[in-house]
Protein backbone atom coordinates (compact mmCIF):
# COMPACT_ATOMS: atom_id res chain seq x y z
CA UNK A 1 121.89 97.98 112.51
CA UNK A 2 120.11 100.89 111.02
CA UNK A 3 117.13 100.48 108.76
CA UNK A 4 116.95 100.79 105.15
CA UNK A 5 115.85 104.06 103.51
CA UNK A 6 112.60 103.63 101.87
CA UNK A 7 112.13 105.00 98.32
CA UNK A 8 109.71 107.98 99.49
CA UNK A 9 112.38 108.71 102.21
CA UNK A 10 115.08 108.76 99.32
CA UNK A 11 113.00 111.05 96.96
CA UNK A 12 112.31 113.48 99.76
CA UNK A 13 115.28 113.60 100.99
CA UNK A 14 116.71 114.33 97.36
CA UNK A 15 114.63 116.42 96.47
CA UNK A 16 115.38 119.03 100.01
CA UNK A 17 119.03 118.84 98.65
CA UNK A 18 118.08 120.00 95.27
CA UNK A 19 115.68 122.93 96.48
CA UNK A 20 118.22 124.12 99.22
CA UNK A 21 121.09 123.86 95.91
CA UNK A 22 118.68 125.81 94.10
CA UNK A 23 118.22 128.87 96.69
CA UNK A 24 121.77 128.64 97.23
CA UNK A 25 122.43 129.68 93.61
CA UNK A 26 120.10 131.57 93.06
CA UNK A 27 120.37 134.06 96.06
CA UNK A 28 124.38 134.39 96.24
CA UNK A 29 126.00 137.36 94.76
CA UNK A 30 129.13 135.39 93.60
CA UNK A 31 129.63 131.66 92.56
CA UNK A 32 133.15 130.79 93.06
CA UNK A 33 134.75 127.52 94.55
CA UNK A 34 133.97 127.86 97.37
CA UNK A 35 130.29 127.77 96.61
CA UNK A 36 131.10 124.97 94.22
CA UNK A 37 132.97 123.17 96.87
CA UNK A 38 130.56 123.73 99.66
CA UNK A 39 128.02 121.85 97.17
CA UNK A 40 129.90 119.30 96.05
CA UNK A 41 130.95 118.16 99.63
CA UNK A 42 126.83 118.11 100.63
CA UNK A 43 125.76 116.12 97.66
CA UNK A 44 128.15 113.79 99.17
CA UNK A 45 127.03 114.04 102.81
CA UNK A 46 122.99 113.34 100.76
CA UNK A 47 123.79 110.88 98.20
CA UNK A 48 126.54 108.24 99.80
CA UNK A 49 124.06 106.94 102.68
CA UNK A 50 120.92 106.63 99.79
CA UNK A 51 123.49 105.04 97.66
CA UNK A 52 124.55 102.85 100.44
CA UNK A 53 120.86 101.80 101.17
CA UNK A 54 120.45 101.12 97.60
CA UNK A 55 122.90 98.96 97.64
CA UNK A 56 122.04 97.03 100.43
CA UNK A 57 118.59 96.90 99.53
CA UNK A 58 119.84 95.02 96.43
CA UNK A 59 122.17 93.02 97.77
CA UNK A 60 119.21 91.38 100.34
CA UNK A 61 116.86 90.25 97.30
């Protein structure tokens, strides 16, 4: 079984996705969907697995 994310794990790791989201608007000519989709699908490649560890972090205690 893999182990928990830690809190300072979850904030950096956060935090990456919302700098590389930033440069990624910021530096393309065009937002369209596929932009939009392209983000949407990597928030959920970040956020599931911290969610998950939240969850089991607060299922244990």
């Amino acid at each position: 079984m893999r182990r928990r994310l830690s809190r300072t794990q979850i904030v950096c790791i956060a935090l990456l996705w919302a700098a590389l989201c930033y440069l990624i608007l910021t530096h393309t000519e065009r937002i369209d969907g596929t932009v939009i989709a392209t983000l949407l699908i990597s928030a959920g490649f970040v956020f599931v697995p911290i969610i998950q560890s939240l969850k089991g972090r607060n299922d244990k205690n």
